[in-house]
Protein backbone atom coordinates (compact mmCIF):
# COMPACT_ATOMS: atom_id res chain seq x y z
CA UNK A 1 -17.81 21.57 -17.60
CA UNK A 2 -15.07 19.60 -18.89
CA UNK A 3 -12.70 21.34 -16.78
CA UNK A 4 -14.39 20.35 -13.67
CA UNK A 5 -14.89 16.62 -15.00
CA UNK A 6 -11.29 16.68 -15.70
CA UNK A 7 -10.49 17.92 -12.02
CA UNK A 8 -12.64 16.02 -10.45
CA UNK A 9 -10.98 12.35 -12.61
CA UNK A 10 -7.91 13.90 -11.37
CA UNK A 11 -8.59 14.15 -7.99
CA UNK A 12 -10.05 10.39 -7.83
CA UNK A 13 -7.03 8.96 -9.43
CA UNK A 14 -4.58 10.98 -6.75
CA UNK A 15 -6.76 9.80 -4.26
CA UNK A 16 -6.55 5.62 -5.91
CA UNK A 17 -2.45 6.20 -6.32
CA UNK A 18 -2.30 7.75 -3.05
CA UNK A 19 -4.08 5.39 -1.21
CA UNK A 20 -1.50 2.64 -2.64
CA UNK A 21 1.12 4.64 -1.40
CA UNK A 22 0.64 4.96 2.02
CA UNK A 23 3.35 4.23 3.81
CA UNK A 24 5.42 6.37 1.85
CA UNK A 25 2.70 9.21 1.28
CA UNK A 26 2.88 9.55 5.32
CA UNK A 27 6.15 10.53 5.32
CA UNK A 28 6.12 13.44 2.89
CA UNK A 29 4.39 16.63 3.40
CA UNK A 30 0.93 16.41 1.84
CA UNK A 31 -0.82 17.49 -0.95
CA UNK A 32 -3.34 20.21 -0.33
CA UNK A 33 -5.83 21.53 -2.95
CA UNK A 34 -7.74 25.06 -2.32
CA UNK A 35 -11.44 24.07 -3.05
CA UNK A 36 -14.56 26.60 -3.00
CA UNK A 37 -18.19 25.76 -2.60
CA UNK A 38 -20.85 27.38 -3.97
CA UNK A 39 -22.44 27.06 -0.60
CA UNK A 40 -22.54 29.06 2.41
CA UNK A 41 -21.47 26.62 5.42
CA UNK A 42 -25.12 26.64 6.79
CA UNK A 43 -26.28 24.69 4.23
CA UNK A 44 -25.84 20.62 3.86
CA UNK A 45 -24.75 20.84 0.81
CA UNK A 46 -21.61 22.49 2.35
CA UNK A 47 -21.69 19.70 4.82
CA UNK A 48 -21.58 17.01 1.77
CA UNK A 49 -18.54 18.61 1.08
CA UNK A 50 -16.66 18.72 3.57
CA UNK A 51 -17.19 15.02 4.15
CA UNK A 52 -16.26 14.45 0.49
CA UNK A 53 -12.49 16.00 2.03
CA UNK A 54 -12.66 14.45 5.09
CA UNK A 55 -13.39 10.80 3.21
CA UNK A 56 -10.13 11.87 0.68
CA UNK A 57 -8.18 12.65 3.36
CA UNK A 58 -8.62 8.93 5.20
CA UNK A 59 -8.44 7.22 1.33
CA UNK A 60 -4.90 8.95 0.95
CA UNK A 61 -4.14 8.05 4.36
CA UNK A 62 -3.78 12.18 4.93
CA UNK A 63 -1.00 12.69 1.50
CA UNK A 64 -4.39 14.28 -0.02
CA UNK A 65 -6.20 17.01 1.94
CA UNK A 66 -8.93 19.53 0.52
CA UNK A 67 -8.94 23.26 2.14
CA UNK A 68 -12.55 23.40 2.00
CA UNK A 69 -13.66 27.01 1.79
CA UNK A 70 -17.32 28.20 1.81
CA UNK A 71 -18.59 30.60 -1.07
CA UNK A 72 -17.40 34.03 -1.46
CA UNK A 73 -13.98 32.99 0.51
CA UNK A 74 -12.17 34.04 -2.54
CA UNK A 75 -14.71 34.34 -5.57
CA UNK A 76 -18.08 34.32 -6.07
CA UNK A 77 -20.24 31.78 -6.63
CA UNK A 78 -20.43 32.27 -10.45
CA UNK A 79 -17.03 32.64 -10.85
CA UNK A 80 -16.04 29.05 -9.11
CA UNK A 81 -16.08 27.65 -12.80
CA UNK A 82 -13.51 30.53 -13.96
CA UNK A 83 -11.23 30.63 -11.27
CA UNK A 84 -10.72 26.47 -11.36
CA UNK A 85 -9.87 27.29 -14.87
CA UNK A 86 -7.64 29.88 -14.64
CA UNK A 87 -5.69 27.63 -11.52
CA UNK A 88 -7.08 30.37 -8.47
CA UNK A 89 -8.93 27.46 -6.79
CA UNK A 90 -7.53 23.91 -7.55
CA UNK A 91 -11.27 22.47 -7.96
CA UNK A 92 -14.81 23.44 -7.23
CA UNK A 93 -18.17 21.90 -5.24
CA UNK A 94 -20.93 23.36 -7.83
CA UNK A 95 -23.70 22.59 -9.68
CA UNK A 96 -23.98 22.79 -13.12
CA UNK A 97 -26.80 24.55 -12.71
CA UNK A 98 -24.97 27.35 -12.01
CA UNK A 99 -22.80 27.11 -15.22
CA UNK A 100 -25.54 28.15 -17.16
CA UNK A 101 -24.30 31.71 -18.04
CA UNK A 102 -21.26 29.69 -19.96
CA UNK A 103 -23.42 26.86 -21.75
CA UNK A 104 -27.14 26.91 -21.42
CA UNK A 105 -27.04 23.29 -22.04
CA UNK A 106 -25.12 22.81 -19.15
CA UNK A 107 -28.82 22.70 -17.03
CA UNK A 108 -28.60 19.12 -18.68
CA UNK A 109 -26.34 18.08 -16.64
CA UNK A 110 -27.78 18.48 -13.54
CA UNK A 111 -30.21 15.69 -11.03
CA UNK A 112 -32.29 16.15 -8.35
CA UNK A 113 -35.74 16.99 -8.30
CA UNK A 114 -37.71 17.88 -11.71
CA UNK A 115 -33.60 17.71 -12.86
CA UNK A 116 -32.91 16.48 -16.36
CA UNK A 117 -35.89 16.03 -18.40
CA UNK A 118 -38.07 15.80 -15.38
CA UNK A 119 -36.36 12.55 -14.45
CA UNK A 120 -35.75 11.50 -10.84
CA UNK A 121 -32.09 11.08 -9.31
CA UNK A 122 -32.21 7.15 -10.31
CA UNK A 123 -32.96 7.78 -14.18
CA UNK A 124 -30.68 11.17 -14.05
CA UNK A 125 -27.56 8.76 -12.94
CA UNK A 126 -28.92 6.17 -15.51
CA UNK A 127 -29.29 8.10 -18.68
CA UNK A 128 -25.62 9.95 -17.39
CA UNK A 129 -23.76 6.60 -17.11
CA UNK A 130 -26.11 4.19 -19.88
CA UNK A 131 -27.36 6.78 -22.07
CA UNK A 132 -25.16 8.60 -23.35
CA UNK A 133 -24.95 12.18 -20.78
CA UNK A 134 -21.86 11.97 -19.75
CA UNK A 135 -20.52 12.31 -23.37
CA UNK A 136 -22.86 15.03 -23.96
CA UNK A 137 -21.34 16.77 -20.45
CA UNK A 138 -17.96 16.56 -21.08
């Protein structure tokens, strides 16, 4: 989990430096970064994600682009958590949910319906960011 909170701060502050940079961003080649869903592309979640690259792309005025791969493109949908950390796939669009087989505590961590506690999405994102879950998640 820290490893993808880590990725994921990294990826927001390349996207904050290179949207500062644009002018000179446009001129170099840019940046790409191999990311894998746990998702097959039928499903909206998939389609969350690939607006996540699309909206990185515009932010970096196109220095930052995200290859946006479905599941199973190169690993497993387990194994997104793995390969990020052992620098196959430069990031990963998961759910902690599935990280369970690492840290069952990880499950804590999650939102959405019955998530966390039984909490909705609103009290989820308020005990993460007020009450002390993001500390526990990373």
């Amino acid at each position: 989990m820290r490893q993808f909170t880590q990725n994921l701060a990294a990826l927001i502050c390349a996207s904050a430096f290179f949207g500062t940079a644009q002018a000179q961003a446009q001129a170099q080649a840019p940046v790409v970064l191999k990311m894998q869903s746990v998702t097959p592309t039928s499903m909206v979640l998939y389609d969350n994600f690939t607006f996540f690259a699309e909206r990185v792309s515009k932010l970096s005025g196109g220095a930052l682009k995200i290859d946006t791969m479905p599941v199973g493109q190169i690993v497993p949908a387990f194994e997104v958590l793995d390969a990020t950390n052992k620098k196959v796939l430069d990031g990963a669009h998961s759910w902690s949910g599935f990280w369970v087989g690492k840290n069952r505590a990880a499950i804590l961590c999650t939102g959405g319906p019955g998530g966390t506690f039984g909490m909705d999405t609103m009290d989820a994102i308020g005990w993460m960011y007020h009450g002390g879950g993001i500390d526990l998640c990373t």
